[in-house]
Protein backbone atom coordinates (compact mmCIF):
# COMPACT_ATOMS: atom_id res chain seq x y z
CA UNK A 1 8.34 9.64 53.35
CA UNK A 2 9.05 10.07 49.93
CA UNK A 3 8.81 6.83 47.39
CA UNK A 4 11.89 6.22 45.10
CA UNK A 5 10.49 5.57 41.60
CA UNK A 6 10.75 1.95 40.51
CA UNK A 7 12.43 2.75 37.16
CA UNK A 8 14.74 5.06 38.09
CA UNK A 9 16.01 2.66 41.07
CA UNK A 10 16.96 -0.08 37.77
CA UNK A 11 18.61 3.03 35.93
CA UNK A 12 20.58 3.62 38.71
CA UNK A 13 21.88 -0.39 38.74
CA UNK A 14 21.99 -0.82 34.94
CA UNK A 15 23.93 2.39 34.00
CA UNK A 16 27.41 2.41 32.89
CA UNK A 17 29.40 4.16 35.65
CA UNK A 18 31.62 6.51 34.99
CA UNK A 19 35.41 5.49 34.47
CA UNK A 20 38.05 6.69 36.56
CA UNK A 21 40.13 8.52 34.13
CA UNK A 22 43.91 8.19 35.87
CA UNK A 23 43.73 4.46 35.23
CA UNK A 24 44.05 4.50 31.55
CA UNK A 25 46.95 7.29 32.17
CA UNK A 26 48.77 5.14 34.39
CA UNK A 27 48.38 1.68 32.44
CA UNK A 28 49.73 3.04 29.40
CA UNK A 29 53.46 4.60 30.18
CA UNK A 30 55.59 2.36 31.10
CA UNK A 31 54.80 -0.41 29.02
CA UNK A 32 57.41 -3.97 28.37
CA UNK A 33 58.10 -4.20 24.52
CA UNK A 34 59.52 -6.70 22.27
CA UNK A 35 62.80 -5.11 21.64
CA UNK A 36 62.97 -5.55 25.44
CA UNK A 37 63.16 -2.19 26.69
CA UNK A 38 60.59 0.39 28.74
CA UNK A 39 59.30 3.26 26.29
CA UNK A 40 58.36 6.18 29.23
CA UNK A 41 57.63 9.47 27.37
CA UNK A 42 61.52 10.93 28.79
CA UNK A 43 62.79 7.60 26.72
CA UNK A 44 61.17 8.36 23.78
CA UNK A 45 62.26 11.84 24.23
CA UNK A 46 66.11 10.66 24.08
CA UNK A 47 65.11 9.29 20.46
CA UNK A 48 66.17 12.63 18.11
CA UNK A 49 63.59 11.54 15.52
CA UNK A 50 60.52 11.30 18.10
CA UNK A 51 61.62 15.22 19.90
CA UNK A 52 61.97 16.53 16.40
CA UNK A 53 58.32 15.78 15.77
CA UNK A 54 56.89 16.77 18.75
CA UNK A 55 58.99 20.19 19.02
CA UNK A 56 58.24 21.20 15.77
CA UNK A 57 54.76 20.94 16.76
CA UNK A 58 55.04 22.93 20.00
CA UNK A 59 57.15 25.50 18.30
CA UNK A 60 54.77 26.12 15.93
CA UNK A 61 51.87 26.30 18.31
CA UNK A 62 53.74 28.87 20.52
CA UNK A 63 54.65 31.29 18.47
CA UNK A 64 50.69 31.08 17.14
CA UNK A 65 48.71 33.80 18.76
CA UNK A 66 45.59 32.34 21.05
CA UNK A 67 43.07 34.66 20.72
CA UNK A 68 40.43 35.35 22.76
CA UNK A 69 36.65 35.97 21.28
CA UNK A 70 33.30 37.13 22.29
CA UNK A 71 29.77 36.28 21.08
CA UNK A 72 28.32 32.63 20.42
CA UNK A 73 29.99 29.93 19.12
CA UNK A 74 29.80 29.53 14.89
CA UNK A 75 28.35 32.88 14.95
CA UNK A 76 29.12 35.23 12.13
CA UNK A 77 29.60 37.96 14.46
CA UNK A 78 32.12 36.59 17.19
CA UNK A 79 34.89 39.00 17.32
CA UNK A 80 38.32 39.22 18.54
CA UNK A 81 39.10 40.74 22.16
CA UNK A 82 42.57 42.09 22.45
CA UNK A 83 42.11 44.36 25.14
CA UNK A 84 41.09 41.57 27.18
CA UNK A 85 43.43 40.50 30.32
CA UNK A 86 43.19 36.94 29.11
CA UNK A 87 44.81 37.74 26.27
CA UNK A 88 47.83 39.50 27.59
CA UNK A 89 48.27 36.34 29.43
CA UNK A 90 48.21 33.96 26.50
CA UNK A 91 50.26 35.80 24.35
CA UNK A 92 52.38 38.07 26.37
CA UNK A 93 53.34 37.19 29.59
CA UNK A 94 51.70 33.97 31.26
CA UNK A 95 53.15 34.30 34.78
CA UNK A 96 55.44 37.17 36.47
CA UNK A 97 58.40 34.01 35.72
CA UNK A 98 57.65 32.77 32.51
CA UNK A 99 57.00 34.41 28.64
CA UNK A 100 53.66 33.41 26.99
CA UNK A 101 55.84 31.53 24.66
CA UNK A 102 57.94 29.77 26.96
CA UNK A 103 54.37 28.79 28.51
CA UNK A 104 53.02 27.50 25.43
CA UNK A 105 55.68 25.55 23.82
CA UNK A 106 55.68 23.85 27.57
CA UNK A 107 52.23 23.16 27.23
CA UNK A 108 52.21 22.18 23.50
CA UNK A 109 55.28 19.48 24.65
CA UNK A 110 53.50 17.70 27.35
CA UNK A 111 49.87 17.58 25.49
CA UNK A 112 51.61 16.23 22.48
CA UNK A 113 54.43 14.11 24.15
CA UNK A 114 52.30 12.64 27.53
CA UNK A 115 48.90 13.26 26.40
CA UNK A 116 47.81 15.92 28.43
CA UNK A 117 48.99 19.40 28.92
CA UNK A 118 48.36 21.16 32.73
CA UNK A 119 48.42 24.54 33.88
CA UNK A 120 47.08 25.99 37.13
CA UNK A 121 45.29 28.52 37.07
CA UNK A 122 45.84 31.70 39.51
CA UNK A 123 43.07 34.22 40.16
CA UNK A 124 43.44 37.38 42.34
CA UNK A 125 40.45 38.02 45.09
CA UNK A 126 37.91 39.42 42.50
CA UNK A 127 38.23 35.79 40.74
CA UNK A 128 39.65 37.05 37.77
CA UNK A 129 42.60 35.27 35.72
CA UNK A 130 46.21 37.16 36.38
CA UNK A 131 48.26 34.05 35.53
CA UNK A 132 48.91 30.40 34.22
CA UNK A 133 51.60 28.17 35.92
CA UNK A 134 52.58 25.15 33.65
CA UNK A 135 52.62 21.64 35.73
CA UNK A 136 54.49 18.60 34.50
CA UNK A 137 52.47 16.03 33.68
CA UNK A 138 54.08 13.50 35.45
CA UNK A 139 53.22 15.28 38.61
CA UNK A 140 49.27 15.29 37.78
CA UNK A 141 46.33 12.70 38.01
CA UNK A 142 43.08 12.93 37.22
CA UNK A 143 40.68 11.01 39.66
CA UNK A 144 37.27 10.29 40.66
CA UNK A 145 35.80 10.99 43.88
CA UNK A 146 34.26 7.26 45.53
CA UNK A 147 30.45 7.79 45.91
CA UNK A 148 30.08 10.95 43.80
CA UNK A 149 32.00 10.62 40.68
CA UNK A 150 33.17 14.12 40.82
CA UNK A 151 36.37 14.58 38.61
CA UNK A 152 39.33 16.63 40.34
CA UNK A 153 43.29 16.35 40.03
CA UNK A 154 45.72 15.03 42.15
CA UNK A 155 49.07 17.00 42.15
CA UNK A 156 52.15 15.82 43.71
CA UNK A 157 53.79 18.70 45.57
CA UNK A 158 57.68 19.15 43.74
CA UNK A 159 59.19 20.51 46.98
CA UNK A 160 57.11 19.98 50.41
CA UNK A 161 56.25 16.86 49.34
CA UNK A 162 52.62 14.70 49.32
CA UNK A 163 49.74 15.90 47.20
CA UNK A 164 47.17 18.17 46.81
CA UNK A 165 43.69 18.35 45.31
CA UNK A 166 42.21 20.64 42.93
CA UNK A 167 39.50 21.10 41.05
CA UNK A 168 39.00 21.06 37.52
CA UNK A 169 37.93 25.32 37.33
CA UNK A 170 41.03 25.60 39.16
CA UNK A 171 43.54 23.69 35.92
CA UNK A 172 43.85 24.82 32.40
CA UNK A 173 43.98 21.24 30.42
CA UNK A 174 44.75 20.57 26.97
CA UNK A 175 44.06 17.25 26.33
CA UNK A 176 45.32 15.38 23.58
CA UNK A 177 43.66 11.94 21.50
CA UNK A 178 41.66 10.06 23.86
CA UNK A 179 39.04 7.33 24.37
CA UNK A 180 37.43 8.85 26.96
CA UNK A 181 37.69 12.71 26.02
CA UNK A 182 38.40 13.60 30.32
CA UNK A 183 42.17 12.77 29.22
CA UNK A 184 44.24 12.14 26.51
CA UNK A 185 45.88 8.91 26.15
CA UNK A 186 50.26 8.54 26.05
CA UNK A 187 51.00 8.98 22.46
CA UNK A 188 53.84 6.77 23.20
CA UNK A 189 51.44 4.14 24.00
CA UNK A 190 49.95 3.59 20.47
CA UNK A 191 53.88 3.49 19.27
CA UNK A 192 55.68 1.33 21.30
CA UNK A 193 57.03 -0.72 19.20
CA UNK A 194 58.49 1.61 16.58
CA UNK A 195 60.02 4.12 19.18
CA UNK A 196 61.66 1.29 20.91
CA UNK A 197 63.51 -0.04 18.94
CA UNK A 198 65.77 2.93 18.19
CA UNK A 199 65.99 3.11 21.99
CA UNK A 200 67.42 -0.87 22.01
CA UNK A 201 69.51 -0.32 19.67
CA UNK A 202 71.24 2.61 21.17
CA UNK A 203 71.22 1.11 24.54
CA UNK A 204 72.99 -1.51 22.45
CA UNK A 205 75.40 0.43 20.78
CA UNK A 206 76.83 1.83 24.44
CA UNK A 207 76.68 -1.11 26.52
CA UNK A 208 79.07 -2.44 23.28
């Protein structure tokens, strides 16, 4: 029988686990402010100053081409691949339904709005990538496993209903600010106070 080694049996009690990374996520968005009101990311998107922002940003990403590269990393001789499927999919046509603009911009408004931007991604039987299918974020969490710690993401089904696991080769995710780096935290959460109070006042404003 083999013998467990003394010091790595304390590493194992000492160590910082790791943190489940939907808790954070699901803390922060719907959040009680002063000016008495909820600020969830589709409030804050009602305010016209707060989806000026964040659309000028997505535009501006979109219409930017994503390139794809070869070679190492910081190398002097990486170099551009535009014969490469990937790239016909991030800049041309992301999925049979939906433009490789349309597909970014929808990307760009959920990683800069929620946090985090989701995509799944869809492989034909060779395992190569023919297509990207943008998720709302509102449908997605990102979980631990109990026991092994292994990340996936918990999507709600939109029409049949329940949920459905998938793991993280299996999601594109652009994640935004975060203290963890798995996700990115609600923007809206580290602004609370300055986007609601347009949203009190025009609450205000109609219920007078």
């Amino acid at each position: 029988m083999a013998m467990t080694n003394p010091l790595t049996s304390l590493w194992n009690l000492i160590k910082v686990r790791p943190a489940d990374p939907g808790d954070r996520v699901a803390t922060s968005i719907f959040t009680q402010t002063t000016a008495g009101v909820r600020v969830t990311p589709e409030a804050a998107f009602s305010v016209s100053v707060v989806w000026a922002c964040i659309d000028i940003i997505a535009s501006a990403l979109s219409s930017s081409d994503w390139n794809v590269y070869q070679g190492v990393r910081g190398d002097d001789k990486t170099s551009a691949v535009p014969n490469d499927s990937l790239h016909y999919i991030l800049n041309t046509r992301m999925n049979p339904e939906c433009t490789a603009q349309a597909g970014k911009r929808a990307l760009a408004l959920s990683a800069v709005g929620y946090g985090n931007g989701y995509a799944e991604i869809e492989r034909d039987m060779a395992g190569r990538i023919i297509g990207l299918w943008p998720i709302e974020p509102d449908r997605v969490e990102v979980r631990r496993e109990i026991g092994t710690g292994r990340m996936f993401y918990r999507i709600t089904q939109e029409y049949s209903g329940g949920t459905i696991d998938m793991d993280p080769a299996d999601i594109f995710h652009i994640r935004g600010a975060g203290l963890t780096g798995l996700v990115g935290d609600s923007v809206f959460a580290s602004t609370l106070q300055s986007v609601s109070q347009p949203i009190a006042l025009d609450q205000f404003c109609s219920a007078y």
